[in-house]
Protein backbone atom coordinates (compact mmCIF):
# COMPACT_ATOMS: atom_id res chain seq x y z
CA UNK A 1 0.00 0.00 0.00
CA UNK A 2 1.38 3.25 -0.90
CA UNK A 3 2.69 5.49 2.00
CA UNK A 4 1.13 9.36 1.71
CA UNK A 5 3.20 12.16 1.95
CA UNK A 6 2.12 12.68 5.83
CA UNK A 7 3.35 9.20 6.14
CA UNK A 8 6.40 9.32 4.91
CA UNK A 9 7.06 12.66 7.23
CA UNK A 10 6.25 10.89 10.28
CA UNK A 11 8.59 7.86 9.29
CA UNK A 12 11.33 10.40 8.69
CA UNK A 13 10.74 12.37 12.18
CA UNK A 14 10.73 8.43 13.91
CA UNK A 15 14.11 8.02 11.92
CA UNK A 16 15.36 11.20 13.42
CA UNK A 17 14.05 10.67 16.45
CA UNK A 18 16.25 7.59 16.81
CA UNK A 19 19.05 9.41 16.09
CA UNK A 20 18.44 11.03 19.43
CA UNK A 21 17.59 8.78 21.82
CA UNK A 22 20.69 8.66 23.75
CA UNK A 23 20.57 10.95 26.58
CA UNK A 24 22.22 14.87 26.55
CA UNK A 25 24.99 15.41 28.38
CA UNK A 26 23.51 17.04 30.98
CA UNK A 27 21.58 13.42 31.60
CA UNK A 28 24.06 12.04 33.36
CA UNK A 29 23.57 14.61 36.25
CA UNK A 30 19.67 13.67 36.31
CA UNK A 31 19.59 12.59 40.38
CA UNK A 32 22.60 14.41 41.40
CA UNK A 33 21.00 16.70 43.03
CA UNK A 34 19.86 14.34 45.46
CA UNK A 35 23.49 15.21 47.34
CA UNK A 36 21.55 18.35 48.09
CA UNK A 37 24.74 20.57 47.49
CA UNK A 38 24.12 24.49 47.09
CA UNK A 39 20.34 23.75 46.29
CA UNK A 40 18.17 24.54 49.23
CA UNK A 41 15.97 27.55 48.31
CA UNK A 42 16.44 30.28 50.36
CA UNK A 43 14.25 33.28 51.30
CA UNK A 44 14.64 35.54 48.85
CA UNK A 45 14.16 32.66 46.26
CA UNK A 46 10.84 31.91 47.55
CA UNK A 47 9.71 35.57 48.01
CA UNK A 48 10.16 35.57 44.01
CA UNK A 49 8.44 32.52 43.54
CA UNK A 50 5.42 34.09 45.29
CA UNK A 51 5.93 36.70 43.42
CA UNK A 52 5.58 34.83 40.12
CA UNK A 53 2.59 32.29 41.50
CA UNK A 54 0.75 35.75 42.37
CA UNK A 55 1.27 37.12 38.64
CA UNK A 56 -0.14 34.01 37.32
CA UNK A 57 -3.34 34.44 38.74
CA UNK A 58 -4.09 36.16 35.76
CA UNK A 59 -4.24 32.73 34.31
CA UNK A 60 -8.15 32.34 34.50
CA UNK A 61 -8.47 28.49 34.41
CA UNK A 62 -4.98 28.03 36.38
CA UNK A 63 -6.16 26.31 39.57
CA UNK A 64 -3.47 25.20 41.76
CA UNK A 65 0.74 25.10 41.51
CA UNK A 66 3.06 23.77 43.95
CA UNK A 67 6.86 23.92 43.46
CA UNK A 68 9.27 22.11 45.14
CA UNK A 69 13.26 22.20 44.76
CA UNK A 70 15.01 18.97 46.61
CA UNK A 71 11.38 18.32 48.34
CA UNK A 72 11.79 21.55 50.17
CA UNK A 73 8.65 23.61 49.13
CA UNK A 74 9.64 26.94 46.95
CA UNK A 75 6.33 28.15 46.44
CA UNK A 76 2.41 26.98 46.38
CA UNK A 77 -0.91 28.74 45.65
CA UNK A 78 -4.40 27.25 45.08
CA UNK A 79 -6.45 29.90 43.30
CA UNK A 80 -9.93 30.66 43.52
CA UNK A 81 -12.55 28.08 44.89
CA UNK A 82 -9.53 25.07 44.12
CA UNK A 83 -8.00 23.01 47.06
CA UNK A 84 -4.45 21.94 46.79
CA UNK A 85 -5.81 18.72 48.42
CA UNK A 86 -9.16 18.50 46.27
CA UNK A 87 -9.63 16.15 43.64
CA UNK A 88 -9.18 16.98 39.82
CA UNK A 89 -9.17 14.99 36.61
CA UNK A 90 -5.62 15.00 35.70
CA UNK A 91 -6.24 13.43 32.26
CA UNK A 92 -3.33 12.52 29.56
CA UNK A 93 -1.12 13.49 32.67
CA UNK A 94 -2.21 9.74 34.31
CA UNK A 95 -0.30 8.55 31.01
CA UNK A 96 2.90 8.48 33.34
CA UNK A 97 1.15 6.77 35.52
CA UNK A 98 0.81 3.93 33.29
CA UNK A 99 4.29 4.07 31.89
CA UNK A 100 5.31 3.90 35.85
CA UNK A 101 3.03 0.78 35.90
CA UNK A 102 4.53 -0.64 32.91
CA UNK A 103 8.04 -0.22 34.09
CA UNK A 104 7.36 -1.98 37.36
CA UNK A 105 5.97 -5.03 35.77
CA UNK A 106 8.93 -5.43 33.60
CA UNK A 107 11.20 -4.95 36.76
CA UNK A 108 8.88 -8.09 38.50
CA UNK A 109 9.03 -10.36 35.15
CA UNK A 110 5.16 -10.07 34.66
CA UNK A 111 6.38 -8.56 31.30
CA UNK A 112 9.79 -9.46 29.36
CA UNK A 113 11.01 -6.28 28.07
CA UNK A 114 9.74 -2.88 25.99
CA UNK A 115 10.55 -5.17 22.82
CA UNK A 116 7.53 -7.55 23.96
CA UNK A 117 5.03 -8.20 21.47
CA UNK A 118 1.34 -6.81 21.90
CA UNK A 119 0.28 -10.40 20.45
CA UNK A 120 1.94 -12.30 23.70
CA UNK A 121 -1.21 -10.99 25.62
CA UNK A 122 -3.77 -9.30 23.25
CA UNK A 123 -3.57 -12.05 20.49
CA UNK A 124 -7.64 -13.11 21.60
CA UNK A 125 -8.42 -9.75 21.21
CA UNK A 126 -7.18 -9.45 17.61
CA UNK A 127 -9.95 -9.22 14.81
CA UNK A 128 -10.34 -11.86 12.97
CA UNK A 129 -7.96 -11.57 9.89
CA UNK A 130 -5.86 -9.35 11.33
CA UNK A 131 -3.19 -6.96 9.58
CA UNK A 132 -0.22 -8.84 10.31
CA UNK A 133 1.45 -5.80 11.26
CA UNK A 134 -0.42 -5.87 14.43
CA UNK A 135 1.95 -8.82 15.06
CA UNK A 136 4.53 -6.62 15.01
CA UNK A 137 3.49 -3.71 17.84
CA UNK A 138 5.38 -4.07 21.01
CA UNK A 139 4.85 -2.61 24.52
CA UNK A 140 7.23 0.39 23.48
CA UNK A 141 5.14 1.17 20.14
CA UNK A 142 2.37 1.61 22.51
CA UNK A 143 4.54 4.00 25.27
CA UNK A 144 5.51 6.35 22.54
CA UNK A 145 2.57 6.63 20.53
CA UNK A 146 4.24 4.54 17.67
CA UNK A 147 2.07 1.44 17.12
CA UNK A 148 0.91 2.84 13.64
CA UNK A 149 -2.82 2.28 14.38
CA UNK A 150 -5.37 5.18 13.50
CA UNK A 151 -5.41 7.75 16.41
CA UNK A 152 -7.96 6.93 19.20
CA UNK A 153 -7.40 10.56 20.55
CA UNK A 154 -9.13 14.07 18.87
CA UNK A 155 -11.97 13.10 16.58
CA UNK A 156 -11.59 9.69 16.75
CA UNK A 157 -12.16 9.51 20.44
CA UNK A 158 -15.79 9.53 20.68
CA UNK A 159 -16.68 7.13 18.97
CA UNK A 160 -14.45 4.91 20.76
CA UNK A 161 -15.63 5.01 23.58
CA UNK A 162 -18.81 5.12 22.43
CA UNK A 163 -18.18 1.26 21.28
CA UNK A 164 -19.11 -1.70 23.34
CA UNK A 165 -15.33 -3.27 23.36
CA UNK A 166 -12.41 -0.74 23.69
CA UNK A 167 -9.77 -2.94 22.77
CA UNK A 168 -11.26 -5.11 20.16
CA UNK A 169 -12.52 -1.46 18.22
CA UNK A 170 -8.37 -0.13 18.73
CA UNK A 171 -6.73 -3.56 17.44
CA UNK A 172 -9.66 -3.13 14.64
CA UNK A 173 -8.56 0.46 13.55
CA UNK A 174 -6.71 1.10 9.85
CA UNK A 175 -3.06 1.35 9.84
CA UNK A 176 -1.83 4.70 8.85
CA UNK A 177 1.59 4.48 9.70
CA UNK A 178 4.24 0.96 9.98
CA UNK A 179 4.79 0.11 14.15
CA UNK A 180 7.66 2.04 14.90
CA UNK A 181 6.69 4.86 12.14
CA UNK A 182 6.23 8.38 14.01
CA UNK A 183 3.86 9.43 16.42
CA UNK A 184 0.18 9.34 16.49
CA UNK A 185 -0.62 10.28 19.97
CA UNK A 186 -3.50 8.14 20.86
CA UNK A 187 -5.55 7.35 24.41
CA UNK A 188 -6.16 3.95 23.02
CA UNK A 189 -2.34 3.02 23.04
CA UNK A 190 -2.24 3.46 26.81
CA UNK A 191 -5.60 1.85 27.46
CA UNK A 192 -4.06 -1.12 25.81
CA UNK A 193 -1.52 -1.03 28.54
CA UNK A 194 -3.76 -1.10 31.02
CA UNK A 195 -5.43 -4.06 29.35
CA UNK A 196 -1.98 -6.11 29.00
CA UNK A 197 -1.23 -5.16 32.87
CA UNK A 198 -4.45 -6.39 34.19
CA UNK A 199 -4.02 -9.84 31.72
CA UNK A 200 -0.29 -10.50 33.00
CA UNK A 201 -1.19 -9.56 36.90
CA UNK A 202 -4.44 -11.09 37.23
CA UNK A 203 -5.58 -7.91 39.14
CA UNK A 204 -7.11 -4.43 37.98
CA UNK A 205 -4.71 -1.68 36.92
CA UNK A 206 -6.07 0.75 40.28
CA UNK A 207 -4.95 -2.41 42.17
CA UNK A 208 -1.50 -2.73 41.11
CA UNK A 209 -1.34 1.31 40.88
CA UNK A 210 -2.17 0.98 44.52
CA UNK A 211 -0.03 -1.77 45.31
CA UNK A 212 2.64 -1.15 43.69
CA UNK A 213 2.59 3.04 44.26
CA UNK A 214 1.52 2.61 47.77
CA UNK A 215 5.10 2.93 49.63
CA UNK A 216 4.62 6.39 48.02
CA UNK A 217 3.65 8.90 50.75
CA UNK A 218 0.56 11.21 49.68
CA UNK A 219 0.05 9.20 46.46
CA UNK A 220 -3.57 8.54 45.80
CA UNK A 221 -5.44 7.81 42.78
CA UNK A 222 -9.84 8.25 43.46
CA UNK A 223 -11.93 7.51 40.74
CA UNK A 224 -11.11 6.35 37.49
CA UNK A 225 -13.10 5.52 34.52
CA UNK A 226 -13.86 1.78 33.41
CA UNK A 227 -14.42 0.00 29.81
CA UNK A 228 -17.55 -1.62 29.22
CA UNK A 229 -15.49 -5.06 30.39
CA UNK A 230 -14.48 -3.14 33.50
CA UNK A 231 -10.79 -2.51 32.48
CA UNK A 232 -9.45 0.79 33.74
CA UNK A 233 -9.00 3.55 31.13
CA UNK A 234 -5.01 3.81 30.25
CA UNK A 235 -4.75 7.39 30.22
CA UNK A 236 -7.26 9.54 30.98
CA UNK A 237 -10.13 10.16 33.50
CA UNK A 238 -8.22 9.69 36.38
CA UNK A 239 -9.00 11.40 39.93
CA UNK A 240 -6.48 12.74 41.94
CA UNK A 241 -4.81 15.75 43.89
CA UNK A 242 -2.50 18.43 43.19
CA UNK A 243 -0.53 16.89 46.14
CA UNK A 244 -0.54 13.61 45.13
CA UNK A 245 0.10 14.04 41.57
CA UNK A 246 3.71 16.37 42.73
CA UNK A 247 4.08 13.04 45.13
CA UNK A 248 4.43 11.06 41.95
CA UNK A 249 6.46 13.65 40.20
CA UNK A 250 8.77 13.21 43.40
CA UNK A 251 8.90 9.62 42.75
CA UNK A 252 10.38 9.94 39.39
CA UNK A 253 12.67 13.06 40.35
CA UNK A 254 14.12 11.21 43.43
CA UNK A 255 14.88 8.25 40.75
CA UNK A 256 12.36 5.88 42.08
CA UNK A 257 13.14 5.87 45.34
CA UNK A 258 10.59 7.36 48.19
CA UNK A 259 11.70 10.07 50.85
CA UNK A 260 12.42 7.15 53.12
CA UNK A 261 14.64 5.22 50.04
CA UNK A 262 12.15 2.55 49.30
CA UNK A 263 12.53 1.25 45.83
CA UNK A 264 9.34 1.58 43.82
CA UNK A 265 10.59 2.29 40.06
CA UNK A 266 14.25 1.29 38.84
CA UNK A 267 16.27 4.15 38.40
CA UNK A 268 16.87 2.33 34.81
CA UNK A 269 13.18 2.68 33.82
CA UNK A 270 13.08 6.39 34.37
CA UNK A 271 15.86 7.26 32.64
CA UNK A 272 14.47 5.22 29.49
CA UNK A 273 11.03 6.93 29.93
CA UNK A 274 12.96 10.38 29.38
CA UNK A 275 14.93 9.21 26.20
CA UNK A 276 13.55 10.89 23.06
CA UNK A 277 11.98 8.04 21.11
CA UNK A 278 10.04 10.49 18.68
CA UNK A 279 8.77 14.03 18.33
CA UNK A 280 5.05 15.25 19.03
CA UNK A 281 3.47 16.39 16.37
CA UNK A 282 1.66 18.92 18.24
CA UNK A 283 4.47 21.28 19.31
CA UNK A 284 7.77 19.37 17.79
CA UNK A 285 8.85 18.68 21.27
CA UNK A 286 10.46 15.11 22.52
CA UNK A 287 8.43 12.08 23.22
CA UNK A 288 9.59 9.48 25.03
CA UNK A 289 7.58 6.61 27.53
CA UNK A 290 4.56 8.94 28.07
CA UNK A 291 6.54 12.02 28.81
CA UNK A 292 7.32 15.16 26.71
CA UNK A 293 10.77 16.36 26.76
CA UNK A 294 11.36 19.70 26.03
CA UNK A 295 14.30 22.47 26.97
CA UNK A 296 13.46 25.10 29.06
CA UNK A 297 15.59 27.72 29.85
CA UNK A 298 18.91 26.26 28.87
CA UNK A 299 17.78 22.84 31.18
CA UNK A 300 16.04 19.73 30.02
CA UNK A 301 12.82 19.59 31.03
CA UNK A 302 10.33 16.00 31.71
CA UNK A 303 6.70 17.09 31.66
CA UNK A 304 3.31 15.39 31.67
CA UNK A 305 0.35 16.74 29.59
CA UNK A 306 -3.09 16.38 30.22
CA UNK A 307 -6.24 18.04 28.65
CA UNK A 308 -7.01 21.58 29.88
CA UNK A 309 -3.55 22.37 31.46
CA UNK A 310 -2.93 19.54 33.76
CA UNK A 311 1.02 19.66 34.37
CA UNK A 312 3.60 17.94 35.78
CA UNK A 313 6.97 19.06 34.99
CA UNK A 314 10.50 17.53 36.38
CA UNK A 315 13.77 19.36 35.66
CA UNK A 316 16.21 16.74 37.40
CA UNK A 317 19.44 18.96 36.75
CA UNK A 318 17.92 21.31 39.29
CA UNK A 319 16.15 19.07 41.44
CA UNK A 320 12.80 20.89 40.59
CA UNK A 321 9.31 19.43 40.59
CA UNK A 322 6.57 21.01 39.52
CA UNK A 323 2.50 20.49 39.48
CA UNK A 324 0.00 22.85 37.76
CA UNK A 325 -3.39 21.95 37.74
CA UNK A 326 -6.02 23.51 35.85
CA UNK A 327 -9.98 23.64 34.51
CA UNK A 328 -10.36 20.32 33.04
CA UNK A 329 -13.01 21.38 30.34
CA UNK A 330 -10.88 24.21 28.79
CA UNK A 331 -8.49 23.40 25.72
CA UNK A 332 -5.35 24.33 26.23
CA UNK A 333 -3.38 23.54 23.05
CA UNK A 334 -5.17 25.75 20.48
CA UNK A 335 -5.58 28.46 22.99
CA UNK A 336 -1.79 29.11 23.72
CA UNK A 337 -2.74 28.23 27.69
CA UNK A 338 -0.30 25.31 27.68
CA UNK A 339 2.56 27.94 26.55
CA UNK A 340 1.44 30.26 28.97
CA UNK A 341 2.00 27.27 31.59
CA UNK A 342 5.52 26.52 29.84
CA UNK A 343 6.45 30.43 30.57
CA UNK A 344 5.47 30.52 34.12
CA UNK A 345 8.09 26.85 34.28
CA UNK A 346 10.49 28.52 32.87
CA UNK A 347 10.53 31.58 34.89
CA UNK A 348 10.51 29.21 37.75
CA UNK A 349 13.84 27.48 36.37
CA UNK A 350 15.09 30.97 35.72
CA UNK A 351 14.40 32.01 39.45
CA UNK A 352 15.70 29.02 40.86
CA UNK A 353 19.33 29.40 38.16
CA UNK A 354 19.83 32.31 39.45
């Protein structure tokens, strides 16, 4: 079948992309600030901070930020009616939360590695006659949005959901691009995921989320949607706090470790979920195991994305972690809102450089 022109671009971007993935130079520093030297915020840091957290109220759906540096707290502001410790839909932001999941299970054998086949677990959910290049998606086609499969995301999403099986309608959908090909952010790639988790565990994703997360002080998921055969929703709808969702940012800025050193997530698995794997096509920034990568203010910057302004954003040369949390029916793409969010990060990183 002949590739179109949009195909062939997003082939060339993946073949770019893997030009990439090792990490910058400044990787190798990720967790050294862990030593804590020269990086506890002092006053006048945090009287800017304030400063800058007050200026953003401006921001109309902005709801809540908290800032951290080393776990010591640089600034944090809920604004209006929100609660730093009420529940919000965090959306494509609980994408992490899955590639967390994901990285776990390899780490306990319940998966063999990213390289993994999709068919190992998902083969009885495959239509019948199936493309045989679904044989050929693996676990890591599905973290960075590169299993080739027509987007579940945007227009498509609807009527997704709308169907009676989730994963049967995804497996079903065309093939736009070859696995592997560039990125076609989809919803459906995590949900599959979740699917393949709960198959290989025996027990519901929001089980092993709490199982697995639960040495994690102040991490809590609530609610979270279900698939008409009661599989948790990879991805998106996904209740939880400000605080908890900086807890999990924590997580992955400590290096897997919790405050008190317990290992949850090999150090390993973080630093391959912040390797460029592709490029978004939505902004041109990095992609890698459900985070964007993107530089900010001459650092590298980790950052999760969800619908509306729901951010999570780790800059691991500096030690900083960073939640934003915002209306959850509001675009913020189109709008510019998501920018305005990147600005107020990287005046943080510049206030915190300096």
């Amino acid at each position: 079948m002949p590739k179109s022109g949009k195909m062939k671009r997003r082939t060339l971007l993946a073949a770019l992309a893997t030009i990439t993935t090792l990490p910058s130079a400044s990787f190798g520093r990720a967790f050294a600030q862990s030593a804590g030297v020269g990086s506890r915020p002092n006053e006048s840091t945090r009287q800017r901070i304030a400063t800058l957290l007050e200026e953003a109220r401006r921001l109309d759906t902005l709801e809540t930020v908290i800032a951290t540096r080393n776990g010591e707290t640089l600034g944090e502001r809920a604004y209006g009616n929100s609660s730093l410790t009420g529940s919000t839909n965090i959306k494509s932001a609980s994408k992490c939360v899955v590639s967390a999941l994901v990285g776990i299970a390899i780490d306990k054998g319940l998966l063999e590695s990213v390289n993994q086949r999709i068919e190992t677990v998902l083969r009885s959910e495959f239509p019948a006659n199936p493309d045989p290049r679904l044989s050929q998606i693996t676990i890591g086609h599905l973290l960075s949005m590169r299993a080739g499969l027509d987007r579940m995301s945007g227009p498509n999403y609807g009527r997704w959901v709308a169907s009676r099986n989730w994963t049967r309608f995804a497996l079903a959908a065309d093939f736009v691009d070859e696995p592997g090909g560039g990125m076609l952010y989809s919803t459906a790639s995590t949900h599959l995921l979740s699917v393949i988790l709960t198959k290989v565990s025996g027990k519901p994703t929001l089980a092993l989320a709490r199982e697995w997360l639960g040495p994690l002080e102040g991490f809590r998921i609530g609610s979270w949607d279900r698939d008409p055969q009661g599989y948790y929703l990879g991805g998106n709808q996904m209740a939880m706090t400000p605080r908890s969702l900086h807890a999990f940012g924590e997580l992955y800025r400590r290096g897997g470790v919790t405050e008190d050193g317990t290992r949850v997530i090999s150090e390993a698995w973080i630093r391959q979920s912040w390797i460029r794997r592709t490029n978004s096509v939505f902004n041109g920034d990095g992609y890698g195991y459900a985070w964007f990568l993107k530089e900010m203010a001459g650092e590298q910057v980790n950052y999760a994305w969800g619908y509306g302004g729901q951010m999570l954003y780790i800059t691991p040369t500096l030690g900083l972690t960073v939640a934003m949390t915002s209306n959850e029916s509001a675009p913020s793409a189109r709008t510019g809102y998501r920018d305005e969010l990147h600005g107020l990060m990287t005046r943080i990183i510049e206030t915190v450089g300096t």
